[in-house]
PDB file of N, CA and C in Angstrom:
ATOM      1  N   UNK A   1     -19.577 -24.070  51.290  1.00  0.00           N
ATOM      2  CA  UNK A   1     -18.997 -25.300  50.785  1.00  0.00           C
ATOM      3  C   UNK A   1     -17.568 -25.421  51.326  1.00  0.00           C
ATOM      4  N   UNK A   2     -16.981 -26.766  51.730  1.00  0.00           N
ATOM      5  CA  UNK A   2     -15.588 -26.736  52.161  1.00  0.00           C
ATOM      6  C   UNK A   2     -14.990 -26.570  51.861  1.00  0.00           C
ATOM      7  N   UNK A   3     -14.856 -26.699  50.263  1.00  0.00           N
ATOM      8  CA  UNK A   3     -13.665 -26.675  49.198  1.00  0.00           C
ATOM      9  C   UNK A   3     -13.337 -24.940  48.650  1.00  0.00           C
ATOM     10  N   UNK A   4     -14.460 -23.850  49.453  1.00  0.00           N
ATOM     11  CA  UNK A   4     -14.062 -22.628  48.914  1.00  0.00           C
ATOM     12  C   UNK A   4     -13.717 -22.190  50.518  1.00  0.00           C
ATOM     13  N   UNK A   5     -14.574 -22.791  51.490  1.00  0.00           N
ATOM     14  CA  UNK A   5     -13.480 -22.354  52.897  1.00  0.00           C
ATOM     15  C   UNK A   5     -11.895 -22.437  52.461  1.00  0.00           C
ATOM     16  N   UNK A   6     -11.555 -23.649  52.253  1.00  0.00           N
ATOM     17  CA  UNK A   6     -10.075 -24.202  52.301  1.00  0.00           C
ATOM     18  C   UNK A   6      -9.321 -23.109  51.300  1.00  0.00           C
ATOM     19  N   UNK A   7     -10.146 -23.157  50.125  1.00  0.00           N
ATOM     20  CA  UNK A   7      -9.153 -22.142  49.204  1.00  0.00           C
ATOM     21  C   UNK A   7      -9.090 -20.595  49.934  1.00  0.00           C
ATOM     22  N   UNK A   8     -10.173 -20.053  50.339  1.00  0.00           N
ATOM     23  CA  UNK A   8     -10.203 -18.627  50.951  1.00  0.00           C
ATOM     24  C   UNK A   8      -8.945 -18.708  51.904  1.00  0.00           C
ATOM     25  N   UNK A   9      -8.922 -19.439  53.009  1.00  0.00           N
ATOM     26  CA  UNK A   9      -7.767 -19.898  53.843  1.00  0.00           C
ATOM     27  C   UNK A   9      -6.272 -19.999  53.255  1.00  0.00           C
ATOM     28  N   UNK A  10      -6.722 -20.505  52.453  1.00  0.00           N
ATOM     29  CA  UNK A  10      -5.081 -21.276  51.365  1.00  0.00           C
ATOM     30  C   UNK A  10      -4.442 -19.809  50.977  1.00  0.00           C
ATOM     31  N   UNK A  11      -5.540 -18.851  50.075  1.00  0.00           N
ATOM     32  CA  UNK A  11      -5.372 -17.386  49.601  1.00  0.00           C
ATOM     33  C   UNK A  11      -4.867 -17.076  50.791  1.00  0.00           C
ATOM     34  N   UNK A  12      -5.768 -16.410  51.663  1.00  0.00           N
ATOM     35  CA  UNK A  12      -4.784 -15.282  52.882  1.00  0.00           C
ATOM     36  C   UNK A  12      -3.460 -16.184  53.226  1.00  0.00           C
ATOM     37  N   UNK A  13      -3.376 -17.576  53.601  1.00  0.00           N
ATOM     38  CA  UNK A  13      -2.050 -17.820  54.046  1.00  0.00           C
ATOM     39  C   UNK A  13      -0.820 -17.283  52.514  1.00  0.00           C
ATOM     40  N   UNK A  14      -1.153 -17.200  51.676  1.00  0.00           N
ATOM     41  CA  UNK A  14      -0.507 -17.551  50.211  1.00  0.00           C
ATOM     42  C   UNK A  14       0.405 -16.442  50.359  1.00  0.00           C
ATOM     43  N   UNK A  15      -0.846 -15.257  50.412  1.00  0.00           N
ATOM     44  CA  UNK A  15      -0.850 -13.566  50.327  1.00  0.00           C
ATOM     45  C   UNK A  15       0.838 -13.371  51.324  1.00  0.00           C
ATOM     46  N   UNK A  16       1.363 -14.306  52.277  1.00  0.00           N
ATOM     47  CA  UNK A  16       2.330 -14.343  53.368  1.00  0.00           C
ATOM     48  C   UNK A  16       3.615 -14.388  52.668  1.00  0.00           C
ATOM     49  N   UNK A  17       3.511 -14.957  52.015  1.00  0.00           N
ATOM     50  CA  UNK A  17       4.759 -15.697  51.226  1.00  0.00           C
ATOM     51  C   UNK A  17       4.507 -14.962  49.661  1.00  0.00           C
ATOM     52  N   UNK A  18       5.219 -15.095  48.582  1.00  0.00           N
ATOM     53  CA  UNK A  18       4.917 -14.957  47.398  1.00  0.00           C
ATOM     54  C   UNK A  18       3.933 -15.163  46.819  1.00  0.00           C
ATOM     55  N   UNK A  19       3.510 -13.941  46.226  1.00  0.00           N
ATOM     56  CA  UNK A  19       2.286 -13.819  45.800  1.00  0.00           C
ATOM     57  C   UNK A  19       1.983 -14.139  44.108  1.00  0.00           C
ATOM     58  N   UNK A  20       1.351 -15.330  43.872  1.00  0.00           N
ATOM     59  CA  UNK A  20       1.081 -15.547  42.381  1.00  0.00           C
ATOM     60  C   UNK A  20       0.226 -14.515  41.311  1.00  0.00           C
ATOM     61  N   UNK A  21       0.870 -14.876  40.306  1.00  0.00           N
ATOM     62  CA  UNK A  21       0.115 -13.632  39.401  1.00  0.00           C
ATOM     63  C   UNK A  21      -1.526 -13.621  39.287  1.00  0.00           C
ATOM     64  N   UNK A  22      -2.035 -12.656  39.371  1.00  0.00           N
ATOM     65  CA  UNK A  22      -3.136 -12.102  39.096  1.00  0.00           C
ATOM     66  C   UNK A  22      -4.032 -13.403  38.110  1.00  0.00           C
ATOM     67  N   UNK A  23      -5.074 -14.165  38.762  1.00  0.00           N
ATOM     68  CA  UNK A  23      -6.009 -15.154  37.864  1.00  0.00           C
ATOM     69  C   UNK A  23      -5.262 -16.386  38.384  1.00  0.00           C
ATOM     70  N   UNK A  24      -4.263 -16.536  38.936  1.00  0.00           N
ATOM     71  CA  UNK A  24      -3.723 -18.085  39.446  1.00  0.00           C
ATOM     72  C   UNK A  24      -3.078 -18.102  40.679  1.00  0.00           C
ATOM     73  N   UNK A  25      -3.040 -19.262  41.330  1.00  0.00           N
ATOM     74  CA  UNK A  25      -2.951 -19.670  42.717  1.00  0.00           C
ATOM     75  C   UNK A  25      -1.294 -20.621  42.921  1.00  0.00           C
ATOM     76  N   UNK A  26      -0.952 -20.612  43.494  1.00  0.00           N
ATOM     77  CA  UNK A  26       0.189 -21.002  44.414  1.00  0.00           C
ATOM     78  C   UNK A  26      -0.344 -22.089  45.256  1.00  0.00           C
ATOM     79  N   UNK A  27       0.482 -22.961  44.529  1.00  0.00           N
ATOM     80  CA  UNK A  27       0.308 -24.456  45.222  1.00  0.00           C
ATOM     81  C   UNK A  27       1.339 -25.158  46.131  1.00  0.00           C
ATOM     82  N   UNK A  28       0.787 -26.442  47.221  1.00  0.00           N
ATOM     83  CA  UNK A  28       2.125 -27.475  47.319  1.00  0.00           C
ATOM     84  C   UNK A  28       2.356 -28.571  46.832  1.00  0.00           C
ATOM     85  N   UNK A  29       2.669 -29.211  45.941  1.00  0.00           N
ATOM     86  CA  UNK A  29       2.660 -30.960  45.543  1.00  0.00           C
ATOM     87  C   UNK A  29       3.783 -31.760  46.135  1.00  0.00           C
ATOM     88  N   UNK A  30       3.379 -32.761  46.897  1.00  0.00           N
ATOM     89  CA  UNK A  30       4.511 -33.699  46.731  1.00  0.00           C
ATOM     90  C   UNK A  30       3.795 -33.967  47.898  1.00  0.00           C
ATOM     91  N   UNK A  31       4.403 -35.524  47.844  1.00  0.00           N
ATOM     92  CA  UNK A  31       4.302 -36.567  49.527  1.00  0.00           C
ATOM     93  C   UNK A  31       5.557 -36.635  50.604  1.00  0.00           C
ATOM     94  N   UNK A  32       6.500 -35.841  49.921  1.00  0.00           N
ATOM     95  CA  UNK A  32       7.411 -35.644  51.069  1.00  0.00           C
ATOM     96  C   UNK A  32       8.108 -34.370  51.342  1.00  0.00           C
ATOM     97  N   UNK A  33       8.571 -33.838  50.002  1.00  0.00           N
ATOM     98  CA  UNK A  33       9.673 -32.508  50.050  1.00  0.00           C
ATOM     99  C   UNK A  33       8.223 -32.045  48.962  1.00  0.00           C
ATOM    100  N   UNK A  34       7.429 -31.063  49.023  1.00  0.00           N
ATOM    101  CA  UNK A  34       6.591 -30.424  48.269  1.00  0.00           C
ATOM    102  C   UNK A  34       7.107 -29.437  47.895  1.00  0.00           C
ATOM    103  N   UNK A  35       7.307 -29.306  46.373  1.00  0.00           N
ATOM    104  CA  UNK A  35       7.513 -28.303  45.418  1.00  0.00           C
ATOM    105  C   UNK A  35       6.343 -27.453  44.826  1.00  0.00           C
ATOM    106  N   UNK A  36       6.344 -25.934  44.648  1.00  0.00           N
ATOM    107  CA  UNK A  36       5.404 -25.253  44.727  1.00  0.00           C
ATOM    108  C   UNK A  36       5.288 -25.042  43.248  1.00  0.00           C
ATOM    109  N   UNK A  37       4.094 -24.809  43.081  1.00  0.00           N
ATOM    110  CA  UNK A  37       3.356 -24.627  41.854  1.00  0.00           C
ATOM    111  C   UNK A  37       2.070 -23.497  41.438  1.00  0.00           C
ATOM    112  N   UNK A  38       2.656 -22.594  40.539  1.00  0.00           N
ATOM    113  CA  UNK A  38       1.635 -22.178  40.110  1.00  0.00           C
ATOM    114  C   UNK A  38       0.638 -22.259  39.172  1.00  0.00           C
ATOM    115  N   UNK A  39      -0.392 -22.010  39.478  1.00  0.00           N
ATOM    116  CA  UNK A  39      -2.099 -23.091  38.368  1.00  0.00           C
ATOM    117  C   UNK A  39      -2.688 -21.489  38.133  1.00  0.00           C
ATOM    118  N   UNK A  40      -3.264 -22.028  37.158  1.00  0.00           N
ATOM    119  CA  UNK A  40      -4.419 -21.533  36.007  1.00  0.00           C
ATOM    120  C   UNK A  40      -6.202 -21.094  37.425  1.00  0.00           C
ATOM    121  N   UNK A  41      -6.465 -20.286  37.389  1.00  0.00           N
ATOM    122  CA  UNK A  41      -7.602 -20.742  38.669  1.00  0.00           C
ATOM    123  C   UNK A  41      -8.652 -21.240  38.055  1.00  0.00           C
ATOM    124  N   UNK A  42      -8.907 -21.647  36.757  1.00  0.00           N
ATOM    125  CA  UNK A  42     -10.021 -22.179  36.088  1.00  0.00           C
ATOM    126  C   UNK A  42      -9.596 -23.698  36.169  1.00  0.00           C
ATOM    127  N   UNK A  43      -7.918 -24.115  36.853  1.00  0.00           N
ATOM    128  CA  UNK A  43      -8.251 -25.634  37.142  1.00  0.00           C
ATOM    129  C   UNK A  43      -8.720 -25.996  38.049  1.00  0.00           C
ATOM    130  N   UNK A  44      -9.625 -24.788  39.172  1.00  0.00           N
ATOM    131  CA  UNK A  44      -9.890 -25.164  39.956  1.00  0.00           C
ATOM    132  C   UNK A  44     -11.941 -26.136  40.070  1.00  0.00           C
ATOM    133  N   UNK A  45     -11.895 -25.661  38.538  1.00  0.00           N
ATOM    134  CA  UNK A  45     -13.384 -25.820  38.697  1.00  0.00           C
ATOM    135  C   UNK A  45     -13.140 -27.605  37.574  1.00  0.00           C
ATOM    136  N   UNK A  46     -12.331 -27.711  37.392  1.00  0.00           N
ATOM    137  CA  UNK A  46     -12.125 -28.957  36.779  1.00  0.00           C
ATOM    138  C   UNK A  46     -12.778 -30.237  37.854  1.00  0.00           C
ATOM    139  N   UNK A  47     -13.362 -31.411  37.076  1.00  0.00           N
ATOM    140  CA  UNK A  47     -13.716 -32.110  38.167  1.00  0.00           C
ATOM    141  C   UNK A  47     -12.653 -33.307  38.706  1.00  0.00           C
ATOM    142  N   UNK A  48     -11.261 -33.483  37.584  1.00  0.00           N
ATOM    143  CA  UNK A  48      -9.920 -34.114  38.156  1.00  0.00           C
ATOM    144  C   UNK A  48      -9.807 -33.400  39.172  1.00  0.00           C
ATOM    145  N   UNK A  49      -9.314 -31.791  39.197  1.00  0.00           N
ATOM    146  CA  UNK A  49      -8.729 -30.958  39.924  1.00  0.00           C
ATOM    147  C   UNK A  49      -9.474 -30.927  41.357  1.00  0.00           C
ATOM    148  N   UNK A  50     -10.563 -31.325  41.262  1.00  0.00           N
ATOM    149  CA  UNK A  50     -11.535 -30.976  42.137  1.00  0.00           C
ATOM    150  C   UNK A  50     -11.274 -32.094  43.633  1.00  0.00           C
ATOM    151  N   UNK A  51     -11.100 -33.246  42.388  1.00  0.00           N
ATOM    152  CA  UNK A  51     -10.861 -34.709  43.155  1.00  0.00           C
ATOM    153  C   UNK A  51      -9.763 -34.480  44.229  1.00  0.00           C
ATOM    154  N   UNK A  52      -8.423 -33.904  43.574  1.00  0.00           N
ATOM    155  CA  UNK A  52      -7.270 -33.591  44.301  1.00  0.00           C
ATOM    156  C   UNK A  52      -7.313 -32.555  45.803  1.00  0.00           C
ATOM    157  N   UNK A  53      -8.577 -31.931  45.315  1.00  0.00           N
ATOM    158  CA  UNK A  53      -8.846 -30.665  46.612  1.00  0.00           C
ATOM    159  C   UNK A  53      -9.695 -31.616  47.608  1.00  0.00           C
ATOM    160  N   UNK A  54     -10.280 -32.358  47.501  1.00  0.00           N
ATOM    161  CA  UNK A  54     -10.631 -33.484  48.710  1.00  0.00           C
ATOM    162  C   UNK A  54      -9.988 -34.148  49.193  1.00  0.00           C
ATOM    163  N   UNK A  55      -8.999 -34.545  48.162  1.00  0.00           N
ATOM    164  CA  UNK A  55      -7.889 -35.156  48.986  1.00  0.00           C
ATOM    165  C   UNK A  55      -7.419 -34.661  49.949  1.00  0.00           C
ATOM    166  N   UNK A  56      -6.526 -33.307  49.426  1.00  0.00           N
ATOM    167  CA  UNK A  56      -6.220 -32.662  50.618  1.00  0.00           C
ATOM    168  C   UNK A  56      -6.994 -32.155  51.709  1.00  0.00           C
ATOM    169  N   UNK A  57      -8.445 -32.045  51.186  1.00  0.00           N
ATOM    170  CA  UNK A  57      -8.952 -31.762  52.873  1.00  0.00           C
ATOM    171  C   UNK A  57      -9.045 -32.676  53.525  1.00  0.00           C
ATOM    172  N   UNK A  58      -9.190 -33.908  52.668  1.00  0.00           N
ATOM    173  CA  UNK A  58      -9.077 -35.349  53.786  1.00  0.00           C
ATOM    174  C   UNK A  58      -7.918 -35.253  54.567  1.00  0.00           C
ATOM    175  N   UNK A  59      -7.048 -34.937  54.094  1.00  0.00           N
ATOM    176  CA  UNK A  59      -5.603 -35.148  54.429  1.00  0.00           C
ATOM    177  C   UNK A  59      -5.145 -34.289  55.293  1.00  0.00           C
ATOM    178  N   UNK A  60      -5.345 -32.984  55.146  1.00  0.00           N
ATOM    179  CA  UNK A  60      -5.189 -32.078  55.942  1.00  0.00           C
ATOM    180  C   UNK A  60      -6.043 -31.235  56.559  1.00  0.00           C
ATOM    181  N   UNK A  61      -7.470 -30.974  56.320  1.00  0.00           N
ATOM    182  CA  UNK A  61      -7.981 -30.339  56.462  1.00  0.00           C
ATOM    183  C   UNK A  61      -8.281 -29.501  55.983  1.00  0.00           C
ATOM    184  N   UNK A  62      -8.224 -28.198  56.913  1.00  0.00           N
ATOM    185  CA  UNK A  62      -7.829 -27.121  57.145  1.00  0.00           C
ATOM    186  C   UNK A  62      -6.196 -26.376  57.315  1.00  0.00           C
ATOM    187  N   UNK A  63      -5.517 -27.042  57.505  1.00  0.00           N
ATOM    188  CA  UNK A  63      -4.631 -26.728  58.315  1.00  0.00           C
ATOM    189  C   UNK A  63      -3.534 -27.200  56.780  1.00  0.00           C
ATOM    190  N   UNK A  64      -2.612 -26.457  56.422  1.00  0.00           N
ATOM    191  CA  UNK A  64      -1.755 -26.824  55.234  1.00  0.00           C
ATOM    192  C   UNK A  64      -0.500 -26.197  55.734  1.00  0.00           C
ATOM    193  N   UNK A  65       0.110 -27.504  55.885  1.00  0.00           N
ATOM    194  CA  UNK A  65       2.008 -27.703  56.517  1.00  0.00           C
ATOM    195  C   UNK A  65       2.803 -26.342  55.819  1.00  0.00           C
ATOM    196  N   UNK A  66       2.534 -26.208  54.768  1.00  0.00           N
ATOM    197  CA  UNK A  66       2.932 -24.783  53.344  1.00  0.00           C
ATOM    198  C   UNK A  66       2.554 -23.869  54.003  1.00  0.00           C
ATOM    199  N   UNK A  67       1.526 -23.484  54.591  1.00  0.00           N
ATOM    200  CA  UNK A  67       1.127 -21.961  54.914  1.00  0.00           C
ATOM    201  C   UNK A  67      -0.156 -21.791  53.512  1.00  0.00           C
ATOM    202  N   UNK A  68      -0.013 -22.572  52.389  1.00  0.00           N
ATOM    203  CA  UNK A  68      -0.692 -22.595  51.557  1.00  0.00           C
ATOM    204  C   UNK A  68      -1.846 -24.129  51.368  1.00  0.00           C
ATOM    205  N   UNK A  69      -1.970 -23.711  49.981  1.00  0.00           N
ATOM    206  CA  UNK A  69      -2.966 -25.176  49.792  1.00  0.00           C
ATOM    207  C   UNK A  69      -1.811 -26.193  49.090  1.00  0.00           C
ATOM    208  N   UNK A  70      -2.294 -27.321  49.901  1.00  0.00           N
ATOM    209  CA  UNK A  70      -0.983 -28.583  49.986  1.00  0.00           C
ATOM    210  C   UNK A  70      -1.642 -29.662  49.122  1.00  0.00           C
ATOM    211  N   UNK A  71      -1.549 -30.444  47.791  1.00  0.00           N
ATOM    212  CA  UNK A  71      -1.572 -31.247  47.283  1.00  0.00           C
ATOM    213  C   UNK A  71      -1.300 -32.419  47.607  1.00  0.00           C
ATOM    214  N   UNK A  72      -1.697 -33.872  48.263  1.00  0.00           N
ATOM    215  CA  UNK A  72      -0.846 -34.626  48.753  1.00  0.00           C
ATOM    216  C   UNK A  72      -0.820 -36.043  47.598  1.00  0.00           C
ATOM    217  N   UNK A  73      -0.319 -35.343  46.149  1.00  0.00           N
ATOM    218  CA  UNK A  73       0.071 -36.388  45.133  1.00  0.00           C
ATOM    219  C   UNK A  73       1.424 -35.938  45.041  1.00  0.00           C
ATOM    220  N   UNK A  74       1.801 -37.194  44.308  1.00  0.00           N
ATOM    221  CA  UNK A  74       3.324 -37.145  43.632  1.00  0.00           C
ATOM    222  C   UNK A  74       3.675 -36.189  42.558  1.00  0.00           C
ATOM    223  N   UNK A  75       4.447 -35.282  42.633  1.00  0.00           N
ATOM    224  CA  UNK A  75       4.451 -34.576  41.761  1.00  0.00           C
ATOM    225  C   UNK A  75       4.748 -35.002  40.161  1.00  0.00           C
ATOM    226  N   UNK A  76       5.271 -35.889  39.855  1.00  0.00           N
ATOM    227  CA  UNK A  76       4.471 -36.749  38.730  1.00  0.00           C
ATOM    228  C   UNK A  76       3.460 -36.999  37.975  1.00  0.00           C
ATOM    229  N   UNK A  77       2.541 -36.860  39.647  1.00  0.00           N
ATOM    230  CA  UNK A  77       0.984 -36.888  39.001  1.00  0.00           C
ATOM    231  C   UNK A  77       0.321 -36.060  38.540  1.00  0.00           C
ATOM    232  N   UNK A  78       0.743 -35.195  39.679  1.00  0.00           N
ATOM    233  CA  UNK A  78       0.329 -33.794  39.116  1.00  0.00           C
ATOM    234  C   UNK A  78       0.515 -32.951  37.743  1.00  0.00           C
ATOM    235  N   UNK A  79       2.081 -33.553  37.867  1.00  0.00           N
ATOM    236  CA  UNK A  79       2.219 -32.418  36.193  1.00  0.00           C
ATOM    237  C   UNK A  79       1.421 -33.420  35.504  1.00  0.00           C
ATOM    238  N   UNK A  80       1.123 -34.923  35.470  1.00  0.00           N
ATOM    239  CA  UNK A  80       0.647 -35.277  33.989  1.00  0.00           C
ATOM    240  C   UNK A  80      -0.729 -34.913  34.174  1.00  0.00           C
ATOM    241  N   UNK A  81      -1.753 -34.778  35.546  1.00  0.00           N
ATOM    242  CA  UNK A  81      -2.836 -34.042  35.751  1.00  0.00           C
ATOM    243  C   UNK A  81      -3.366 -32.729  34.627  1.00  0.00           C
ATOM    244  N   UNK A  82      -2.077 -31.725  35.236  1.00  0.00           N
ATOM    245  CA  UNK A  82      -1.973 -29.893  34.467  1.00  0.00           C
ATOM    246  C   UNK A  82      -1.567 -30.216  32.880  1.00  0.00           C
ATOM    247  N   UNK A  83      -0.530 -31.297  32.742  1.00  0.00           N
ATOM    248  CA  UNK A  83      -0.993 -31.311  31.498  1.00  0.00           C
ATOM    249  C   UNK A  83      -2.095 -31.836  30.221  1.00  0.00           C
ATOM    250  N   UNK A  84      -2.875 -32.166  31.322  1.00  0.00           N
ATOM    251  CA  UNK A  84      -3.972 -33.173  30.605  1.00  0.00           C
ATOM    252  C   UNK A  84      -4.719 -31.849  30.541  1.00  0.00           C
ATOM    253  N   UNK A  85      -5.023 -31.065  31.794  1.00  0.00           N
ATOM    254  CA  UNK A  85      -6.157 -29.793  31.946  1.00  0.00           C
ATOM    255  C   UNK A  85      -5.630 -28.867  31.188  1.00  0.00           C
ATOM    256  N   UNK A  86      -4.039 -28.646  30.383  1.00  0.00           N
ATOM    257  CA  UNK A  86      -3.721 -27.408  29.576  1.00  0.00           C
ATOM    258  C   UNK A  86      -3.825 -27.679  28.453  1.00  0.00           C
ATOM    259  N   UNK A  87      -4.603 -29.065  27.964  1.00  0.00           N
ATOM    260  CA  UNK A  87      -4.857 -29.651  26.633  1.00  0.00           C
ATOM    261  C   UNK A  87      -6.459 -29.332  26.728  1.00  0.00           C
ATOM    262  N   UNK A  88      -6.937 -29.161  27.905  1.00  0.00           N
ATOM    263  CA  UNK A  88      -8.423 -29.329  27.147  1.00  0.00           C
ATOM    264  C   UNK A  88      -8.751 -28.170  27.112  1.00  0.00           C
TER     265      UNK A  88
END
């Protein structure tokens, strides 16, 4: 499936740079200056969260400007996203 290529990819590039705690992933958000974020990895099976990981492969592919996995929403959106998924 594409969406666990991209994350496997996203992981080893991640592993380069700072490494997130044990059960969560290291993110990029933003449409211009992307601020990094660390997530829960059970938002990954969310089907909002899910929406956002197509985006970015639309958007980028494979290939993530971060070295990591790149979000291409407003970070706005995002936090009101994580906080909708740390309510349910």
């Amino acid at each position: 499936m594409a969406i666990h290529k991209m994350l496997r990819r996203s992981l080893s590039a991640e592993k380069r740079s700072t490494e997130a705690p044990k059960g969560h992933l290291a993110i990029y958000v933003g449409e211009n200056n992307n601020k990094r974020f660390v997530i829960p990895l059970s938002y990954l099976n969310h089907p909002l969260f899910q929406e956002l990981l197509c985006q970015a492969e639309q958007e980028f592919g494979f290939h993530h400007p971060m070295g990591g996995l790149t979000i291409p929403c407003s970070e706005e959106s995002f936090i009101d996203l994580t906080s909708h998924l740390s309510r349910a």
